[in-house]
Protein backbone atom coordinates (compact mmCIF):
# COMPACT_ATOMS: atom_id res chain seq x y z
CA UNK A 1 54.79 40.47 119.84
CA UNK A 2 58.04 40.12 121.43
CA UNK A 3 60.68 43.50 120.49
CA UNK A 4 64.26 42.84 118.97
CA UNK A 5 66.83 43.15 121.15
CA UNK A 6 68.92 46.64 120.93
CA UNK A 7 71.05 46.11 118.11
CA UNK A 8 74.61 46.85 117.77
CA UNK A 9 74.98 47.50 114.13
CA UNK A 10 72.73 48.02 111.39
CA UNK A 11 72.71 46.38 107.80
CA UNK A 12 71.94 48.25 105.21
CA UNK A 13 70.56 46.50 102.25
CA UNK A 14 68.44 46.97 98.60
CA UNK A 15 65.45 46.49 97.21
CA UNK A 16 63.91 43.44 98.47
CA UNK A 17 64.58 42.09 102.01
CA UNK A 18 67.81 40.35 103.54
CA UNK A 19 67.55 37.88 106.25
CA UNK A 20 70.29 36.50 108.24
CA UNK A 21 69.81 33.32 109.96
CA UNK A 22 71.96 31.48 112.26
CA UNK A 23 72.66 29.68 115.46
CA UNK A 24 75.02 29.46 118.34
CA UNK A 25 77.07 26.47 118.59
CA UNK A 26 78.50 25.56 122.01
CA UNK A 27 81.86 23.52 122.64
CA UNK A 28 83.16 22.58 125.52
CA UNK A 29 86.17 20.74 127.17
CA UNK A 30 85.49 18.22 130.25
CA UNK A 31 83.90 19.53 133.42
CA UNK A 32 84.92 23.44 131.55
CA UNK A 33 81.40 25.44 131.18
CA UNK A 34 79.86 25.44 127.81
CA UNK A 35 81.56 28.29 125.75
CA UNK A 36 78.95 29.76 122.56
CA UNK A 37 80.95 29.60 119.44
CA UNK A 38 79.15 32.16 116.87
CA UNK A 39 78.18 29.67 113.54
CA UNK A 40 78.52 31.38 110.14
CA UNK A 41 75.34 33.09 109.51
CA UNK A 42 73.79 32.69 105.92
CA UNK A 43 72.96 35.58 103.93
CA UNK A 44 70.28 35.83 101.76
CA UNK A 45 69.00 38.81 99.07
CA UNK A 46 66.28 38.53 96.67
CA UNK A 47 65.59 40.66 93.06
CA UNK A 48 66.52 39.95 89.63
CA UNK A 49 69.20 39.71 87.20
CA UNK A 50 68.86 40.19 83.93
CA UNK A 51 69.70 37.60 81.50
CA UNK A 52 71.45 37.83 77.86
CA UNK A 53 67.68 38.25 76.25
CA UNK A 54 67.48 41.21 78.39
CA UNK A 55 64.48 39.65 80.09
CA UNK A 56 64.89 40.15 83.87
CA UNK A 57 65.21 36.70 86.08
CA UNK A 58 63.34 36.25 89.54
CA UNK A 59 66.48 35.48 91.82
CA UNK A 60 67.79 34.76 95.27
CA UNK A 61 71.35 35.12 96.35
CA UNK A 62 72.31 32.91 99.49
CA UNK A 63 76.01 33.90 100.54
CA UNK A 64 76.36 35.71 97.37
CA UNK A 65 75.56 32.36 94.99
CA UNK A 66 72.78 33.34 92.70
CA UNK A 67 69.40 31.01 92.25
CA UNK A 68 67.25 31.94 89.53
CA UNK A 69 63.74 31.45 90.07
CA UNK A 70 62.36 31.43 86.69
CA UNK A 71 63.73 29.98 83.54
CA UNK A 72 64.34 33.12 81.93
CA UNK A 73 61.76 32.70 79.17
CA UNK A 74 59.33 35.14 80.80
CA UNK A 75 59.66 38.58 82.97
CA UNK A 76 59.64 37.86 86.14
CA UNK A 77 60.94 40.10 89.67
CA UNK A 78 61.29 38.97 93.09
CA UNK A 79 60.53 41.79 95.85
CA UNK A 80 60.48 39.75 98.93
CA UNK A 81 61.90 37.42 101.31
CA UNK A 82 61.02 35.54 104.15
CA UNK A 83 63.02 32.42 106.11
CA UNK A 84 62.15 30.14 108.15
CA UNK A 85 64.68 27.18 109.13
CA UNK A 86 65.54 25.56 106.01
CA UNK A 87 62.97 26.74 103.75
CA UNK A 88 63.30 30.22 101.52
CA UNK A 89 60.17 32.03 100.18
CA UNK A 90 60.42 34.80 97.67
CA UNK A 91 57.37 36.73 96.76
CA UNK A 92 57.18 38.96 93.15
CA UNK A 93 55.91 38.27 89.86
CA UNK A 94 56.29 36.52 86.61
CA UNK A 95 54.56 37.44 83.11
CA UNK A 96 52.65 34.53 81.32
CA UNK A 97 52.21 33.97 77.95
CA UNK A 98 49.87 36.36 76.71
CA UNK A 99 52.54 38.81 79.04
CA UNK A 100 49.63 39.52 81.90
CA UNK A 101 51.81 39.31 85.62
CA UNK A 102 50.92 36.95 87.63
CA UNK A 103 51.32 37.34 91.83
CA UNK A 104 54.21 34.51 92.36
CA UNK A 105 55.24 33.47 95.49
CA UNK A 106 57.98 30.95 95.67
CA UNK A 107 58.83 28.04 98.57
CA UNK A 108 62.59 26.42 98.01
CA UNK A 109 62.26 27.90 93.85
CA UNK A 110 59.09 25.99 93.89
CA UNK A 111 56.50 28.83 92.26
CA UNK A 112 53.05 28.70 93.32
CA UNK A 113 50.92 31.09 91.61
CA UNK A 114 48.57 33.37 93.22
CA UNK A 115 46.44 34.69 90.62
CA UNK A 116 45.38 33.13 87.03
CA UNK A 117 47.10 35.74 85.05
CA UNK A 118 44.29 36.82 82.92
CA UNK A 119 44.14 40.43 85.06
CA UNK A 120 47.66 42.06 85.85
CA UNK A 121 48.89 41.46 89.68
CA UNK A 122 52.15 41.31 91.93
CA UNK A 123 53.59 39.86 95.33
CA UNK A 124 54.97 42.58 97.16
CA UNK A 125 55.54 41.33 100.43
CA UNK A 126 55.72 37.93 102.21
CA UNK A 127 55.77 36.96 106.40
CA UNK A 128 55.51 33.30 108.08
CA UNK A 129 53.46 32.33 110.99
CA UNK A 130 54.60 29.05 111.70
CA UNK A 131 52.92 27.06 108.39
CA UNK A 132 50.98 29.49 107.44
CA UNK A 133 52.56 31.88 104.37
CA UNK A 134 50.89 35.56 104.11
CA UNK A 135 51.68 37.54 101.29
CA UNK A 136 50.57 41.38 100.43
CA UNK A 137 50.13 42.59 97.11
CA UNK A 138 47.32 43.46 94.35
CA UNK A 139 45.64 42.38 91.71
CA UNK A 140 43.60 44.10 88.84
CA UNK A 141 39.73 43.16 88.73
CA UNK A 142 37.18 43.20 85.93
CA UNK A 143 37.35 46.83 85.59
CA UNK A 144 40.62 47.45 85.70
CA UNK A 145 41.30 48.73 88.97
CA UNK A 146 44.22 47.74 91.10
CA UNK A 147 43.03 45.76 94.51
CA UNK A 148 44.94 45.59 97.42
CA UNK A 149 45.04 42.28 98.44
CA UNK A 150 46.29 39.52 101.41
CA UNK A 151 46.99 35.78 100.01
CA UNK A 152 46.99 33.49 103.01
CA UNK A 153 48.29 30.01 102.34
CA UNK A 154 47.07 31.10 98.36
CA UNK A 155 43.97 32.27 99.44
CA UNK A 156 42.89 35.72 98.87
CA UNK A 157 41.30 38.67 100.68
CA UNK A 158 40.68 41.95 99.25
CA UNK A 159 41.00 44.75 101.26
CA UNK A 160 39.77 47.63 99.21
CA UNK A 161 36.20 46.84 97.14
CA UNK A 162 37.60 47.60 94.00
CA UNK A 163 36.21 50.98 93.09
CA UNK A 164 39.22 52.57 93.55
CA UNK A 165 42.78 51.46 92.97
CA UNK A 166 45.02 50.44 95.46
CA UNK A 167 47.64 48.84 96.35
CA UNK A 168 49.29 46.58 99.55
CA UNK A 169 53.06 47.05 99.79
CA UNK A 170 53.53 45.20 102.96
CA UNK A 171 52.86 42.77 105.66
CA UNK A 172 52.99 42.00 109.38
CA UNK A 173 51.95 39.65 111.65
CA UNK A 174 51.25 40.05 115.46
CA UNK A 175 49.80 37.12 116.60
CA UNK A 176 46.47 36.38 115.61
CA UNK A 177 46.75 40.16 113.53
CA UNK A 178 47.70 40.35 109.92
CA UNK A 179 48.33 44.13 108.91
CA UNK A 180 48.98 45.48 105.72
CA UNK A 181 49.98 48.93 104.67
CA UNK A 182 50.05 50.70 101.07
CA UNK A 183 47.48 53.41 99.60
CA UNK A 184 43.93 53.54 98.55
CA UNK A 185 42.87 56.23 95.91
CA UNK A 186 40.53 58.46 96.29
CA UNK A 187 39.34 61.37 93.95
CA UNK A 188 42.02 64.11 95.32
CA UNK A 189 45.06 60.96 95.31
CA UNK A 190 46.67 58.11 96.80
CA UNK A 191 45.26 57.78 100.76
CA UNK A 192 48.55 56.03 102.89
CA UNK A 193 46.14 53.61 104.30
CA UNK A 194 46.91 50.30 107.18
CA UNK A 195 44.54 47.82 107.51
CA UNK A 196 44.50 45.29 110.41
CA UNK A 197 42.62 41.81 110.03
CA UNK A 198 41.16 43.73 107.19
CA UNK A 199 39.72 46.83 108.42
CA UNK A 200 41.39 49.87 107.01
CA UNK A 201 42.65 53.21 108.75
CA UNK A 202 43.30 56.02 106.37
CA UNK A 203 46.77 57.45 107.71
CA UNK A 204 46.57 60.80 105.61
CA UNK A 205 43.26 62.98 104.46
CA UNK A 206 43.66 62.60 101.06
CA UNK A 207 44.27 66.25 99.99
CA UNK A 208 47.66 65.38 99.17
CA UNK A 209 48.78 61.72 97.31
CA UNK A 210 50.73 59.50 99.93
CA UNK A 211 51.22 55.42 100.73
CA UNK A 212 52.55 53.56 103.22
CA UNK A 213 55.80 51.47 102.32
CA UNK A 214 56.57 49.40 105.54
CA UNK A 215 54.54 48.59 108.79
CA UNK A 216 56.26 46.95 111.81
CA UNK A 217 54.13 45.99 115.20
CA UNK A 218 55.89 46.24 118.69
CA UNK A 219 53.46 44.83 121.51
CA UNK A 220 50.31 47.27 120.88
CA UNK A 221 52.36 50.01 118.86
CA UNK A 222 52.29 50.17 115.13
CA UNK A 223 54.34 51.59 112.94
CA UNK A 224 53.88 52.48 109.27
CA UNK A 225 56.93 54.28 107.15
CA UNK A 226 55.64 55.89 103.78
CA UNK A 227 55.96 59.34 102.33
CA UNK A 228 53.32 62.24 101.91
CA UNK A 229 53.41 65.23 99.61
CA UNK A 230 53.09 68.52 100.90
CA UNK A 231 51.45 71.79 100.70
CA UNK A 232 54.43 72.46 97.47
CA UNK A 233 53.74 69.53 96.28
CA UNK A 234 57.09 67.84 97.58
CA UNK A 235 57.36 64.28 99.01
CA UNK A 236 58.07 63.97 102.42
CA UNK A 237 59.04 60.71 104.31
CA UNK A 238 56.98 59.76 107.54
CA UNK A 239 56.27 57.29 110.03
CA UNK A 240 53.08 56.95 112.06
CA UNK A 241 52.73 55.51 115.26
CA UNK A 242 49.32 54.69 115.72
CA UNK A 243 48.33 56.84 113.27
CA UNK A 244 50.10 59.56 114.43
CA UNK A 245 52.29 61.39 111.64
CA UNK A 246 56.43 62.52 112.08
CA UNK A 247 57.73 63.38 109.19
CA UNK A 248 61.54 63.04 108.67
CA UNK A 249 62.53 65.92 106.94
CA UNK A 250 61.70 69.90 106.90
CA UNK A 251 59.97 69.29 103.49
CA UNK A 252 62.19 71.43 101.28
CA UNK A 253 64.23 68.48 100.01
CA UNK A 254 61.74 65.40 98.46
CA UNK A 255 62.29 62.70 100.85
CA UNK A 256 61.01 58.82 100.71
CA UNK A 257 60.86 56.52 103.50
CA UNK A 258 61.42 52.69 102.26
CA UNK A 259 61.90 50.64 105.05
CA UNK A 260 61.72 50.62 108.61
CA UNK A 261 62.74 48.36 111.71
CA UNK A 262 62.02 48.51 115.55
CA UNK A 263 64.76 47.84 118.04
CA UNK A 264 63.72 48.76 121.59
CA UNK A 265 62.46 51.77 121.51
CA UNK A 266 64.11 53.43 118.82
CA UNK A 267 62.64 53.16 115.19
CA UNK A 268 65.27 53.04 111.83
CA UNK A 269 63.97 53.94 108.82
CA UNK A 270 65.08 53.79 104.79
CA UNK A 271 65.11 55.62 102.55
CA UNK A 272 66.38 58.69 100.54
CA UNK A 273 66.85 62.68 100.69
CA UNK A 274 67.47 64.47 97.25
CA UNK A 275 70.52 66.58 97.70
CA UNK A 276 69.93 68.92 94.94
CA UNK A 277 68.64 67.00 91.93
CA UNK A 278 70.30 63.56 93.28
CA UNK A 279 69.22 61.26 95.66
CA UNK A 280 71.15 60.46 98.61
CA UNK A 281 70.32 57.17 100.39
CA UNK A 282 69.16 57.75 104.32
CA UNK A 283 69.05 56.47 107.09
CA UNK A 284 67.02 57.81 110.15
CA UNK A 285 67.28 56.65 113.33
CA UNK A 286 64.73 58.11 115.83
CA UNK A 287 64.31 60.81 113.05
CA UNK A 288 68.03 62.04 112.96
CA UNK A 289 69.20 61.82 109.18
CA UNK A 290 72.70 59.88 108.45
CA UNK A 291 73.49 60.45 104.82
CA UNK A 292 74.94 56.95 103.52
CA UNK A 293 76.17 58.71 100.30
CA UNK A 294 77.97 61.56 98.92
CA UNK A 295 75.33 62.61 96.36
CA UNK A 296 77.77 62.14 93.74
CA UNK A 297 75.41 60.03 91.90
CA UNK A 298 72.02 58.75 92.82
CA UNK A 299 71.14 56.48 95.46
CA UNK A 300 67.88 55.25 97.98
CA UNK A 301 68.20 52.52 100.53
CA UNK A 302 64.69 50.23 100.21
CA UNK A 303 64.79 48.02 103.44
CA UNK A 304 67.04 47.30 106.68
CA UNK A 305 68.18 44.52 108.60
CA UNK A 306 69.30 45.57 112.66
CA UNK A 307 71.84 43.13 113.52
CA UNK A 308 71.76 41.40 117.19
């Protein structure tokens, strides 16, 4: 999988994921050399409003202009986003009538359902391979349990058998590789758990509860962001390169990692650091911490966007 480029800035955003898409435009004067002219880029967010029935609204933003997704009669929360030239996919949920969520992904504001509502289940994450649409998420089976699953195209994989709950918080693609990461529950907690083409590899022992939030693949590395408790019993946030924890913080302060990006070689994570009893969005770059807030007042950063 080709890197990004080294970035020059990064973009901060919330819950959800932002995607900016644009071209270069050239113009040019006779026999003068082609000059790039940088094109407006378009700006898209994804999440919910909530609407004067206090039901929340599946919605996209594109340059701040708000789309709902659902009409509002219904819960429903978008998580996701994914673009690909003209077309916008959004990946959440949306309660039915009989208020069971059903895993929603959407093309254009176009839903397609995932799952036939009668067992709880959510979209969590969506990624494009030329045609083909992957989403990560879960779904409840007969018993109850939460199943982590992949949706390709609208049909599903599990990738946990169901005895035990679990969940799949995000997707990548390398490739002919589709990797998820989230958590798998076993009888001491919540395993932080990736699984490529299927096959899972349990990132933490299971003495202490942790998941994986974010996975990213750079040629044969991969990287998974999540958070672990410790010995105290305090959340710490992590990445692991191939399988290999670093945590991001000295484990005194409870710390989450969110998101995470590749640039190069240096690796950006999201996330927060409680100062005190608040929590102070972060930002870790190469695992130095840049506080984005004061602390006044709480505040986490869920995902990142490096800018070329």
């Amino acid at each position: 999988m080709k890197q990004p480029t080294t970035p020059s800035a990064v973009r901060v955003v919330a819950w959800g994921c932002l995607l900016a898409a644009g071209a270069l435009l050239g113009s040019c004067k006779k026999e003068q050399p082609e000059t790039p002219v940088p094109a407006s880029r378009a700006v898209y967010a994804v999440g919910y409003e909530t609407n004067a029935a206090g039901r929340r609204v599946a919605t996209v933003w594109k340059n701040g202009v708000a789309t709902p997704l659902t009409d509002g009669t219904r819960i429903a929360q978008a998580f996701a986003l994914a673009v690909a030239g003209a077309d916008v996919y959004a990946a959440g949920y949306e309660t039915n009538a009989a208020f069971g969520s059903v895993a929603t992904v959407w093309k254009n504001g176009t839903a397609a359902a995932l799952t036939d509502g009668t067992r709880g289940a959510c979209a969590n994450a969506v990624a494009l391979a030329g045609a083909d649409v992957y989403v990560a998420g879960y779904e409840a089976n007969a018993t109850y349990q939460l199943v982590a699953k992949i949706w390709k195209n609208g049909t599903a994989t599990a990738l946990t058998d169901g005895t035990r709950e679990a969940r799949a918080n995000a997707v990548a693609l390398a490739g002919a590789d589709v990797y998820a990461a989230g958590y798998e529950n076993t009888t001491n907690g919540a395993v932080a758990t990736v699984w490529k083409n299927g096959v899972a590899t349990a990132l933490t022992d299971g003495t202490r509860p942790a998941t994986a939030v974010a996975v990213a693949v750079a040629g044969a590395d991969v990287y998974v962001a999540g958070y672990e408790a410790n010995a105290a019993g305090t959340l710490v946030a992590k990445t692991w390169k191939n399988g290999i924890a670093t945590a991001l913080s000295d484990g005194t302060r409870e710390t989450r990692a969110f998101g995470l990006a590749l640039a190069g070689a240096d690796v950006y994570v999201a996330g927060y650091e409680r100062g005190g009893n608040t929590p102070v969005a972060t930002v870790w770059k190469n695992g130095t911490a840049t506080a984005l807030t004061s602390g006044a007042t709480s505040a986490a950063v869920y995902a990142l966007v490096l800018a070329p």
